[in-house]
PDB file of N, CA and C in Angstrom:
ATOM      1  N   UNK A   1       7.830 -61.523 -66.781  1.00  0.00           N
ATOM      2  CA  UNK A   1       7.536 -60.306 -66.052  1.00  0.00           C
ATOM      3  C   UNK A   1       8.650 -59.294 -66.304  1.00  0.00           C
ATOM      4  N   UNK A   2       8.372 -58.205 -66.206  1.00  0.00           N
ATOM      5  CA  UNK A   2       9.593 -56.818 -66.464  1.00  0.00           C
ATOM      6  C   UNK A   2      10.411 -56.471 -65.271  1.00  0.00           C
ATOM      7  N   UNK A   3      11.144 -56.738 -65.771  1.00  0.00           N
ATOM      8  CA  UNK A   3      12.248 -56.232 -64.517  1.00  0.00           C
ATOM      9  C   UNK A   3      11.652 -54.515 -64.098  1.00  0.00           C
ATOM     10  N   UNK A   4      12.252 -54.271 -62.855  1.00  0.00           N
ATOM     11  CA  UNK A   4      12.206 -53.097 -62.219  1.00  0.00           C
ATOM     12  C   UNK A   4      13.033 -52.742 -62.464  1.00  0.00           C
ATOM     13  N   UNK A   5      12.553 -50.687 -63.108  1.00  0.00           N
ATOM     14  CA  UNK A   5      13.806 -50.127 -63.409  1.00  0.00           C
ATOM     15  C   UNK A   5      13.819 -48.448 -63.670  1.00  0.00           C
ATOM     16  N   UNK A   6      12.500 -48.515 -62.875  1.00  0.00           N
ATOM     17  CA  UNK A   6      11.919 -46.859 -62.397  1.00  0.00           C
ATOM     18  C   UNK A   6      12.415 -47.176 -60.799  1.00  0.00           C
ATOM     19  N   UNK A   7      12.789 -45.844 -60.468  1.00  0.00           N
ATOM     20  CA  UNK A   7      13.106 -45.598 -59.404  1.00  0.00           C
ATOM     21  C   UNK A   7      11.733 -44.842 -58.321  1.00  0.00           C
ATOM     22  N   UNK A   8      11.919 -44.829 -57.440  1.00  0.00           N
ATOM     23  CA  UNK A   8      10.493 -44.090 -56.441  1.00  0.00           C
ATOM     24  C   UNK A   8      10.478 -42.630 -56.938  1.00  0.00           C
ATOM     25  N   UNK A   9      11.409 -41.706 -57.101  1.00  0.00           N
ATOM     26  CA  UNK A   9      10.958 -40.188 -57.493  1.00  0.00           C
ATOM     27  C   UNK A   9      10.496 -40.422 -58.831  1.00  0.00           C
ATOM     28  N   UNK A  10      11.278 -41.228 -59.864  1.00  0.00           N
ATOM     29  CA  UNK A  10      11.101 -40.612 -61.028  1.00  0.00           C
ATOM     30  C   UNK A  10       9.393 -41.378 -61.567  1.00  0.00           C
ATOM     31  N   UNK A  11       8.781 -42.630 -60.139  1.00  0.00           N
ATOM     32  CA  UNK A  11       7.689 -43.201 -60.599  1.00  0.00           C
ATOM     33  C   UNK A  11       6.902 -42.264 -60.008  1.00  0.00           C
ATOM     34  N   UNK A  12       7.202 -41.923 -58.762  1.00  0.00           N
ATOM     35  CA  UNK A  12       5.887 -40.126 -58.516  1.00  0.00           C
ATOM     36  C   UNK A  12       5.597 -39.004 -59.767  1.00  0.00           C
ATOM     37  N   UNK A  13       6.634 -38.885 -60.046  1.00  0.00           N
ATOM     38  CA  UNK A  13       6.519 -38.031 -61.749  1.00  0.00           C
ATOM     39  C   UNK A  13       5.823 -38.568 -62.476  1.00  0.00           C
ATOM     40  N   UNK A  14       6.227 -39.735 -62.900  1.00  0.00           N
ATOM     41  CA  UNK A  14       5.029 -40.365 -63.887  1.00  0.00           C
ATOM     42  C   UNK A  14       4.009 -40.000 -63.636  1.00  0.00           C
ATOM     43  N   UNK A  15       3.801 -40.790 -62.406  1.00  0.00           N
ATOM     44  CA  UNK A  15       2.219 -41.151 -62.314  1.00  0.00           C
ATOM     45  C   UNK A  15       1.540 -39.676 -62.645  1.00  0.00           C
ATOM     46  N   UNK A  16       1.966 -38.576 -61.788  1.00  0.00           N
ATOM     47  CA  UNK A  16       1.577 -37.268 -61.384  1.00  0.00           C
ATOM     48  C   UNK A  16       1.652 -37.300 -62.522  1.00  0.00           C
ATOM     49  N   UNK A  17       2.704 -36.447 -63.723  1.00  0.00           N
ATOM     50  CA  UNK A  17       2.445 -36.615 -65.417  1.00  0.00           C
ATOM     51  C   UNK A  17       1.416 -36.689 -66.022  1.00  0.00           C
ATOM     52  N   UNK A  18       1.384 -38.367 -66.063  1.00  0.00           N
ATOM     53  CA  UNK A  18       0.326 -39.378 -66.698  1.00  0.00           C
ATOM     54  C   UNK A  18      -0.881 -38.663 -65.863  1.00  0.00           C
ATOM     55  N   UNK A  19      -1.346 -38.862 -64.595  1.00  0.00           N
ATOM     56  CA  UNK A  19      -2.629 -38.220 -64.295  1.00  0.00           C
ATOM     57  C   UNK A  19      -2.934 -36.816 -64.683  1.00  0.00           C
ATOM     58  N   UNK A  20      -2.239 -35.448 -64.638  1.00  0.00           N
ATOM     59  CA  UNK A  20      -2.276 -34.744 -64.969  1.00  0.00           C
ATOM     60  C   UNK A  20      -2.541 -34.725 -66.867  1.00  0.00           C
ATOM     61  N   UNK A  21      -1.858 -35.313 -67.626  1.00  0.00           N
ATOM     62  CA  UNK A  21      -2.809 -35.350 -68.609  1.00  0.00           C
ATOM     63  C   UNK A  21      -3.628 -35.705 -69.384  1.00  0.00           C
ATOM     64  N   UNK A  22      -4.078 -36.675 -68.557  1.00  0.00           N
ATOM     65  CA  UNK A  22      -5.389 -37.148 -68.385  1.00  0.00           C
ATOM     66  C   UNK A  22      -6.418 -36.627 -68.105  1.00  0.00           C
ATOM     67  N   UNK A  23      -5.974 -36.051 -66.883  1.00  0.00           N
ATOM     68  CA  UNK A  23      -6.968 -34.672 -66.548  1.00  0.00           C
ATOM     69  C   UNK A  23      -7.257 -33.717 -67.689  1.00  0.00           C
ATOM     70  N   UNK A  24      -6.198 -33.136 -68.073  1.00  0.00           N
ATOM     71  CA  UNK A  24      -6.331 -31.795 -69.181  1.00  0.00           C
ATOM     72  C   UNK A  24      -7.225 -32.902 -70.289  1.00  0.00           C
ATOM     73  N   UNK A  25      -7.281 -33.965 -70.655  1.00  0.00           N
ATOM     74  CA  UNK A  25      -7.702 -34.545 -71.479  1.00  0.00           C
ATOM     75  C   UNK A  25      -9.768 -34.310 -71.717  1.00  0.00           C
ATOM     76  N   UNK A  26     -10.028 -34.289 -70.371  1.00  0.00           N
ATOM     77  CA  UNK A  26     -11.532 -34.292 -69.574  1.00  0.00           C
ATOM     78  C   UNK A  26     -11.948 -32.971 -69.740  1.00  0.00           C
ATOM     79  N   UNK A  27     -10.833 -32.395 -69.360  1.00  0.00           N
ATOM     80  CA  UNK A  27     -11.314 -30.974 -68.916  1.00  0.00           C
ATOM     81  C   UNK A  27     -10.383 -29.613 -70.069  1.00  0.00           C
ATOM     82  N   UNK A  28      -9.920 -30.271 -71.041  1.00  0.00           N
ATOM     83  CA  UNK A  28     -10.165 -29.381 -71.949  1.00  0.00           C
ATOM     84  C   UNK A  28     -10.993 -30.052 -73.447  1.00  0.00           C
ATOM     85  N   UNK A  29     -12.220 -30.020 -73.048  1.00  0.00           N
ATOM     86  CA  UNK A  29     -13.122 -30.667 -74.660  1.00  0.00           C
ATOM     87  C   UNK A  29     -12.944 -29.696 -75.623  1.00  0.00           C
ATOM     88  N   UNK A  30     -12.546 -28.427 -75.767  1.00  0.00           N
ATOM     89  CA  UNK A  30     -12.507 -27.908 -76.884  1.00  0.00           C
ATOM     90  C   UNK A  30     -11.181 -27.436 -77.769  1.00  0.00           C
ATOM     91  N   UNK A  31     -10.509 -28.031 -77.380  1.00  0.00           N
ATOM     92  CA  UNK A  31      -8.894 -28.388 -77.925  1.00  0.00           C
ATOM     93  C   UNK A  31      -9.405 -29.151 -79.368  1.00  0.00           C
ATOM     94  N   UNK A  32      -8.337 -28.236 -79.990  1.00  0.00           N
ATOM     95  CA  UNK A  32      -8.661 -29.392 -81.596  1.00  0.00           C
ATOM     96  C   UNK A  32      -7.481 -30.677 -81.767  1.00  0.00           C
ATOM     97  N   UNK A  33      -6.793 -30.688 -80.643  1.00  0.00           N
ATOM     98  CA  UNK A  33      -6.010 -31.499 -80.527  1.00  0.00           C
ATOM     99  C   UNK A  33      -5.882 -32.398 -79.273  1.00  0.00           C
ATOM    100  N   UNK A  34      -7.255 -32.570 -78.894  1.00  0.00           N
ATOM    101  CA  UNK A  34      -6.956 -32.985 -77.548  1.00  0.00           C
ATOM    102  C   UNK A  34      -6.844 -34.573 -77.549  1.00  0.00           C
ATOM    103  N   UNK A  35      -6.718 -35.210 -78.446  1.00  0.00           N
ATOM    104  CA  UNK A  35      -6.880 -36.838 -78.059  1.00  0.00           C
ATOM    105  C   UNK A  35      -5.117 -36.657 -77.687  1.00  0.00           C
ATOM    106  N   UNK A  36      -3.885 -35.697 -78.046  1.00  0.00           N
ATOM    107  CA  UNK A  36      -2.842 -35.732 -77.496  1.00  0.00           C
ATOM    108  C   UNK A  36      -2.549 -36.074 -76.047  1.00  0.00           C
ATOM    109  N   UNK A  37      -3.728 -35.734 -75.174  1.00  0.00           N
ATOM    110  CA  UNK A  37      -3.423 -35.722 -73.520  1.00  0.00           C
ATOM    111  C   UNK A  37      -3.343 -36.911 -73.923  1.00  0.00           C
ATOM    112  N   UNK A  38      -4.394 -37.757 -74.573  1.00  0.00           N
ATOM    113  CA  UNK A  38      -3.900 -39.031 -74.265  1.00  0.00           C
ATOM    114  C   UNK A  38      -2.705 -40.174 -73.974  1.00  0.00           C
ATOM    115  N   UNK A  39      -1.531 -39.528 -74.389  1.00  0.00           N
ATOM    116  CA  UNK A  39      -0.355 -39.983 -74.515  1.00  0.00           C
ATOM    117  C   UNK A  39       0.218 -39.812 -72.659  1.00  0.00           C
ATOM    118  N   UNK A  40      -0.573 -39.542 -71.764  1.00  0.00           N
ATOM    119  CA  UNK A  40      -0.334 -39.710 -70.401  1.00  0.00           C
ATOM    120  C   UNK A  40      -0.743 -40.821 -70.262  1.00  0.00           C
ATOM    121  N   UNK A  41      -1.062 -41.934 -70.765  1.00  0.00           N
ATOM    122  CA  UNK A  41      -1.406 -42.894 -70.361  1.00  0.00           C
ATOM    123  C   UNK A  41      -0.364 -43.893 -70.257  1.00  0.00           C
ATOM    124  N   UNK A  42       0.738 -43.900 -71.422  1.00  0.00           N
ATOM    125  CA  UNK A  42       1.729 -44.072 -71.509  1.00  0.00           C
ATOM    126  C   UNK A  42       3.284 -44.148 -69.997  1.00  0.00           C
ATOM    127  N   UNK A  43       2.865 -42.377 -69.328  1.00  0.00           N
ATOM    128  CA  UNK A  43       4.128 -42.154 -67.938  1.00  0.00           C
ATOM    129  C   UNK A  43       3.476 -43.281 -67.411  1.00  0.00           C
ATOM    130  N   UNK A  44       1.736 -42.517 -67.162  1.00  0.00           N
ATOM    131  CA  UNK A  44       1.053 -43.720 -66.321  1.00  0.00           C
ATOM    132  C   UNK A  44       0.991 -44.797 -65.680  1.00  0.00           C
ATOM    133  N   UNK A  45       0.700 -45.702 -66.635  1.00  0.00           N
ATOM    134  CA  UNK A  45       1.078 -46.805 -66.922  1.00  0.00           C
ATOM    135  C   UNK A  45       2.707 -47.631 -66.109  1.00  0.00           C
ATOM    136  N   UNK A  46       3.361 -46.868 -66.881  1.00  0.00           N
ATOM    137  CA  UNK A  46       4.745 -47.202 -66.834  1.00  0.00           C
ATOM    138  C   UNK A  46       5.158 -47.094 -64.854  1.00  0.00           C
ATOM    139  N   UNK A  47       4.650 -45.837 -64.593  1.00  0.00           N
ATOM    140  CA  UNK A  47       4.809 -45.513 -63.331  1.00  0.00           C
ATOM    141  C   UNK A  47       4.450 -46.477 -62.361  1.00  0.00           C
ATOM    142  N   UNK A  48       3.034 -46.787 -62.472  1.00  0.00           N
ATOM    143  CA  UNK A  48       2.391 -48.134 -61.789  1.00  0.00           C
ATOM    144  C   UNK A  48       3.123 -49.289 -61.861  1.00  0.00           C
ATOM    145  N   UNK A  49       3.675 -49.722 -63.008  1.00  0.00           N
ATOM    146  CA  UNK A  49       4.246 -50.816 -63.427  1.00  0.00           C
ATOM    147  C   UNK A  49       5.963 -50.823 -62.840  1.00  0.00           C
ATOM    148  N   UNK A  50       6.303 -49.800 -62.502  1.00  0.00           N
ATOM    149  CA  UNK A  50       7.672 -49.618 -62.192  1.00  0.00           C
ATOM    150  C   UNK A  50       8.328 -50.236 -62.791  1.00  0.00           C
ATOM    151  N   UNK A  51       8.272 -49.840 -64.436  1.00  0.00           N
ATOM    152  CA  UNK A  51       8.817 -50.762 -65.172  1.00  0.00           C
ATOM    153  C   UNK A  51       8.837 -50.151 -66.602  1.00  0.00           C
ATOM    154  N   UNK A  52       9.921 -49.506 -67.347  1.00  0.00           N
ATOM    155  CA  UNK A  52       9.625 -48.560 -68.758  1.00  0.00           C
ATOM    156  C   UNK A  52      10.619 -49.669 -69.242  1.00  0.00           C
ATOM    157  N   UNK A  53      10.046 -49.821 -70.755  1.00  0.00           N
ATOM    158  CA  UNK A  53      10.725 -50.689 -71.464  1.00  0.00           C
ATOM    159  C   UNK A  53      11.874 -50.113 -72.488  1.00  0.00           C
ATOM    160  N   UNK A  54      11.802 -48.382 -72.606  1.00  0.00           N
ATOM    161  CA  UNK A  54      12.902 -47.581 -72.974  1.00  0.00           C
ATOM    162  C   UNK A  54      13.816 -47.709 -72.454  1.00  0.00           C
ATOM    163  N   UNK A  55      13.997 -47.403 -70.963  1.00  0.00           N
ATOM    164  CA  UNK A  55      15.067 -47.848 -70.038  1.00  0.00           C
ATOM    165  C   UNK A  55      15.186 -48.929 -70.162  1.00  0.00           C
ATOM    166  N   UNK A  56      15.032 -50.225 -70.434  1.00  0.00           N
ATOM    167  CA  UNK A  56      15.482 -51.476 -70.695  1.00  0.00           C
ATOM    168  C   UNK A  56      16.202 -51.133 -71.783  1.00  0.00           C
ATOM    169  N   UNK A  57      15.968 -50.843 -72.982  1.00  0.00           N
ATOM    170  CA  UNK A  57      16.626 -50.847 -73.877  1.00  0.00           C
ATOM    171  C   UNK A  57      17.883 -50.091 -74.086  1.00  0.00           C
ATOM    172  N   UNK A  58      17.743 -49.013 -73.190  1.00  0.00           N
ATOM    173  CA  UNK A  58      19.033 -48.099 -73.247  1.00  0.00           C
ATOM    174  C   UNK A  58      19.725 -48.461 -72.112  1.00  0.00           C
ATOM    175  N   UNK A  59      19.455 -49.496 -71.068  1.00  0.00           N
ATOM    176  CA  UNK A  59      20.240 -49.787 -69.955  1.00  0.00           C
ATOM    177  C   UNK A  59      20.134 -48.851 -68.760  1.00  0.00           C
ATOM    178  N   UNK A  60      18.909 -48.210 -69.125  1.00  0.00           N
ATOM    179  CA  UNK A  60      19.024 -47.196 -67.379  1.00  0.00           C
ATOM    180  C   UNK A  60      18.474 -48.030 -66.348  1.00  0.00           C
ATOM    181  N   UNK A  61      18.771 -47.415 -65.372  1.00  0.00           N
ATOM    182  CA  UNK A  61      18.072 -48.022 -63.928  1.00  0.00           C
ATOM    183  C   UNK A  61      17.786 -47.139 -62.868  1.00  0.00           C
ATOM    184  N   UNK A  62      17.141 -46.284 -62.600  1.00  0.00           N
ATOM    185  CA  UNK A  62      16.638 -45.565 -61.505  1.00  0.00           C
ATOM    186  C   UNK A  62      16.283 -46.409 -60.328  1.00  0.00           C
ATOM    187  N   UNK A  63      16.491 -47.568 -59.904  1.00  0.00           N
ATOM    188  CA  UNK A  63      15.963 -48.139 -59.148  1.00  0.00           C
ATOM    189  C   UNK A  63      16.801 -48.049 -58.124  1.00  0.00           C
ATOM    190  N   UNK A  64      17.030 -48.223 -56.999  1.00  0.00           N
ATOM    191  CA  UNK A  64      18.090 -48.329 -55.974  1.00  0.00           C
ATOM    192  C   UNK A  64      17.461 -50.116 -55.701  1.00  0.00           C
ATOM    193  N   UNK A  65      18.942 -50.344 -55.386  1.00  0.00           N
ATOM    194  CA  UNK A  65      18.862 -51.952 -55.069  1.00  0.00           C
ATOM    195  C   UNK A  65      19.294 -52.127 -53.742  1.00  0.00           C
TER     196      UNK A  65
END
């Protein structure tokens, strides 16, 4: 399992992020570039999971213990 290592503000950002472009993803169909929103799936994700595997690797921790 992944250690915890998002903190509570910076996992509200995510999520908000990640949903937000997701959204623009739906609701802009005529973008010639729109499969890009997709890459909110990514904060997303991570946010829910309270858990980014970048910050593992670089040693951050937003988490309060």
């Amino acid at each position: 399992m992944l250690k915890k290592n998002v903190g509570s503000l910076d996992r509200i950002l995510r999520i908000v992020i990640g949903l937000a472009l997701i959204i623009g993803f739906f609701v802009n169909t005529e973008a010639s570039l729109r499969w890009l929103y997709l890459i909110g799936i990514i904060p997303l994700v991570t946010g829910l999971m309270s858990s980014c595997p970048l910050y593992s690797i670089f040693g951050i921790n937003t988490c309060k213990k």
